[in-house]
Protein backbone atom coordinates (compact mmCIF):
# COMPACT_ATOMS: atom_id res chain seq x y z
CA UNK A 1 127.25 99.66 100.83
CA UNK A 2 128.69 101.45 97.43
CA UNK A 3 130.37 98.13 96.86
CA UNK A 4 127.04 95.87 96.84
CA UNK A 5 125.22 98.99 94.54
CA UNK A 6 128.45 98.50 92.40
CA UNK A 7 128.04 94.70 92.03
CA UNK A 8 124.30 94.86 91.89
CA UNK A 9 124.98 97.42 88.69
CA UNK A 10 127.61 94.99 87.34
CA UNK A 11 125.43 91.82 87.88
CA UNK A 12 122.68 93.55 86.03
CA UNK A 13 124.67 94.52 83.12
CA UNK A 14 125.94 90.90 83.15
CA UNK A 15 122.26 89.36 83.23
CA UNK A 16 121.18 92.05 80.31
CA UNK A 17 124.22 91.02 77.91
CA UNK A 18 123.23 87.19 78.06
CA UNK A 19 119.87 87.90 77.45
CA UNK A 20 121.45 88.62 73.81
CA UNK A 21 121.35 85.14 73.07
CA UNK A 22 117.60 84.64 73.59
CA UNK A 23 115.88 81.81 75.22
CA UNK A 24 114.99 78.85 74.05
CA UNK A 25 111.01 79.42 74.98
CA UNK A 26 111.66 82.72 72.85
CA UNK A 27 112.58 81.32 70.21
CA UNK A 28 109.89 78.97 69.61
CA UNK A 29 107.48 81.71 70.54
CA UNK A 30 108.53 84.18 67.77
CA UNK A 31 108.97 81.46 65.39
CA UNK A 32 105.10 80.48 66.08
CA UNK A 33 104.38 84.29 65.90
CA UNK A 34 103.02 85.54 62.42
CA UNK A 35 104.44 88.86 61.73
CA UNK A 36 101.63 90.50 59.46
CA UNK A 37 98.61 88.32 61.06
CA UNK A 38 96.17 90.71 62.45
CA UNK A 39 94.63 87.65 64.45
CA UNK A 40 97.54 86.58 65.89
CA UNK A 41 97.55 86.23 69.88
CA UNK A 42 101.02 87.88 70.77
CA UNK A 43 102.25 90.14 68.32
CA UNK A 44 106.45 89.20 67.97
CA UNK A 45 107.55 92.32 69.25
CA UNK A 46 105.50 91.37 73.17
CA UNK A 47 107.73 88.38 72.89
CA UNK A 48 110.87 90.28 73.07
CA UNK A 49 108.95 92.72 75.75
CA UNK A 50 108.41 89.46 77.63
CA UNK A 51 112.04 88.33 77.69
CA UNK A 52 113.48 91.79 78.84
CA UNK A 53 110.33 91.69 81.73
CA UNK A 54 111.98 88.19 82.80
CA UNK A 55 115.57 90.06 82.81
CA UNK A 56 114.77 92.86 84.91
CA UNK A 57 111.77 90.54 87.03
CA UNK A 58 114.88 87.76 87.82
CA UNK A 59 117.15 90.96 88.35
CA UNK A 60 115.29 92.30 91.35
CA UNK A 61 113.82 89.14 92.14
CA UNK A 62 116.50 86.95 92.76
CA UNK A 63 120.43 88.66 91.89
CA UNK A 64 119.73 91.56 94.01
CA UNK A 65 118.80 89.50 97.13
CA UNK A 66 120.61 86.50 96.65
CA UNK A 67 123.76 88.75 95.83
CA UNK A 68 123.64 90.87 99.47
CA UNK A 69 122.17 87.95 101.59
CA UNK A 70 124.93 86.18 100.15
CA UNK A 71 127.62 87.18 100.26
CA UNK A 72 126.91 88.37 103.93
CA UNK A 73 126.12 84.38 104.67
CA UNK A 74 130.30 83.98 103.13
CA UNK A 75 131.50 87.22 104.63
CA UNK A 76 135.13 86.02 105.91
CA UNK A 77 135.87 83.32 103.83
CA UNK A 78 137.21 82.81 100.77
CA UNK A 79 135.53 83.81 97.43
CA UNK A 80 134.60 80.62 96.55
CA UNK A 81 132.42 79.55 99.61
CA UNK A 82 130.61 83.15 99.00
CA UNK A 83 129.99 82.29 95.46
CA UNK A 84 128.54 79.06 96.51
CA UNK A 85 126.23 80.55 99.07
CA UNK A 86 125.14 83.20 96.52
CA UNK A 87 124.46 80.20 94.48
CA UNK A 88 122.25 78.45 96.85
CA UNK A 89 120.52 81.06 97.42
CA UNK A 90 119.84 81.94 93.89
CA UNK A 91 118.63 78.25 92.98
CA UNK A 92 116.18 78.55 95.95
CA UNK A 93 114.76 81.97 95.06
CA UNK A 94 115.04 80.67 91.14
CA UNK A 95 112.99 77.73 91.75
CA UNK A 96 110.03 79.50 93.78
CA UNK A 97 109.96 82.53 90.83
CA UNK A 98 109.91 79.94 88.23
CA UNK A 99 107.11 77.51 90.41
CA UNK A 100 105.56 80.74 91.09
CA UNK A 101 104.99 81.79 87.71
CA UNK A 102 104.68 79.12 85.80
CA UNK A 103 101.91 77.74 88.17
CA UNK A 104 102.64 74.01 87.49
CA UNK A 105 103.54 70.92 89.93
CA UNK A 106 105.14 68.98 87.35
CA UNK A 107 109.17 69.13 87.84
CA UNK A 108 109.55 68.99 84.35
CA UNK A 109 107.91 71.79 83.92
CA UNK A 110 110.44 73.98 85.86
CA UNK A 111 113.11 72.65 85.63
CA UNK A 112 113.89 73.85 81.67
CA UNK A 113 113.53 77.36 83.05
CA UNK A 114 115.08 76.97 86.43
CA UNK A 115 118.52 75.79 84.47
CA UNK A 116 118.29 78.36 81.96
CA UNK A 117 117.73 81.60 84.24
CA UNK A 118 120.46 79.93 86.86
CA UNK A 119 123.03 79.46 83.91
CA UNK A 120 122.63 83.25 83.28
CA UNK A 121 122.70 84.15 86.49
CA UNK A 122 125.59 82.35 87.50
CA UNK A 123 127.69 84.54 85.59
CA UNK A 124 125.87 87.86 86.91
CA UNK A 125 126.39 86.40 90.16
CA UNK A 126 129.88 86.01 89.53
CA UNK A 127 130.36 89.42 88.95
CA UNK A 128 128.85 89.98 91.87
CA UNK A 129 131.13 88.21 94.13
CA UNK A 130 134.26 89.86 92.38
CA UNK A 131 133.12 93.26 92.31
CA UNK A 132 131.72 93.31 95.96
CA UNK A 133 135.19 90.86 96.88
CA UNK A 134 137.20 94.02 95.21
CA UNK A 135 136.22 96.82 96.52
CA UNK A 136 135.78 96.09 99.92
């Protein structure tokens, strides 16, 4: 069990260092953001408050579970099958956060957000793998 709370520490350091590069819905949101307009909807600062809510929501959400269920769904084979599974499961639970919360039926909707929290995820989740692959 010290190896998954390991991995789930590593993964979540992972996710938090490629939320550096900001996303692209971010972007656009601070750049529509006036920063001395009294009037303005979302102050810029909640934007960034917003992006580090999606880090640690998608941490708990999705890398946590997706990380133990599985890896215990590739227990005994090699560390690419277990990646894979931890990667199925992460684009399942990815897709119902992001249907969940962005409340639309529209694929095209999703889908944007779906890629972009999977690509960073994908390389939390690879940590994962290693980590929990390593020390047990």
């Amino acid at each position: 069990m010290k190896a998954h709370l390991a991995a789930m520490h590593l993964s979540g350091a992972v996710l938090l260092l490629t939320f550096l590069v900001p996303p692209a819905w971010a972007l656009d949101a601070y750049g529509a953001a006036p920063a001395h307009d009294p009037s303005a909807d979302v102050p810029p600062f909640m934007i960034f408050l917003a992006v580090a809510f999606w880090c640690v929501s998608y941490h708990v959400a999705v890398q946590i579970p997706s990380g133990l269920l599985g890896t215990w769904l590739g227990r005994n084979r090699g560390a690419g099958v277990m990646y894979a599974c931890v990667l199925v499961v992460a684009g399942v639970l990815t897709a119902a956060l992001s249907w969940g919360v962005l409340e639309t039926e529209r694929l095209a909707g999703i889908l944007p957000v779906w890629a972009d929290l999977m690509a960073r995820g994908s390389l939390g989740m690879a940590s994962y793998v290693w980590l929990s692959r390593r020390l047990t």
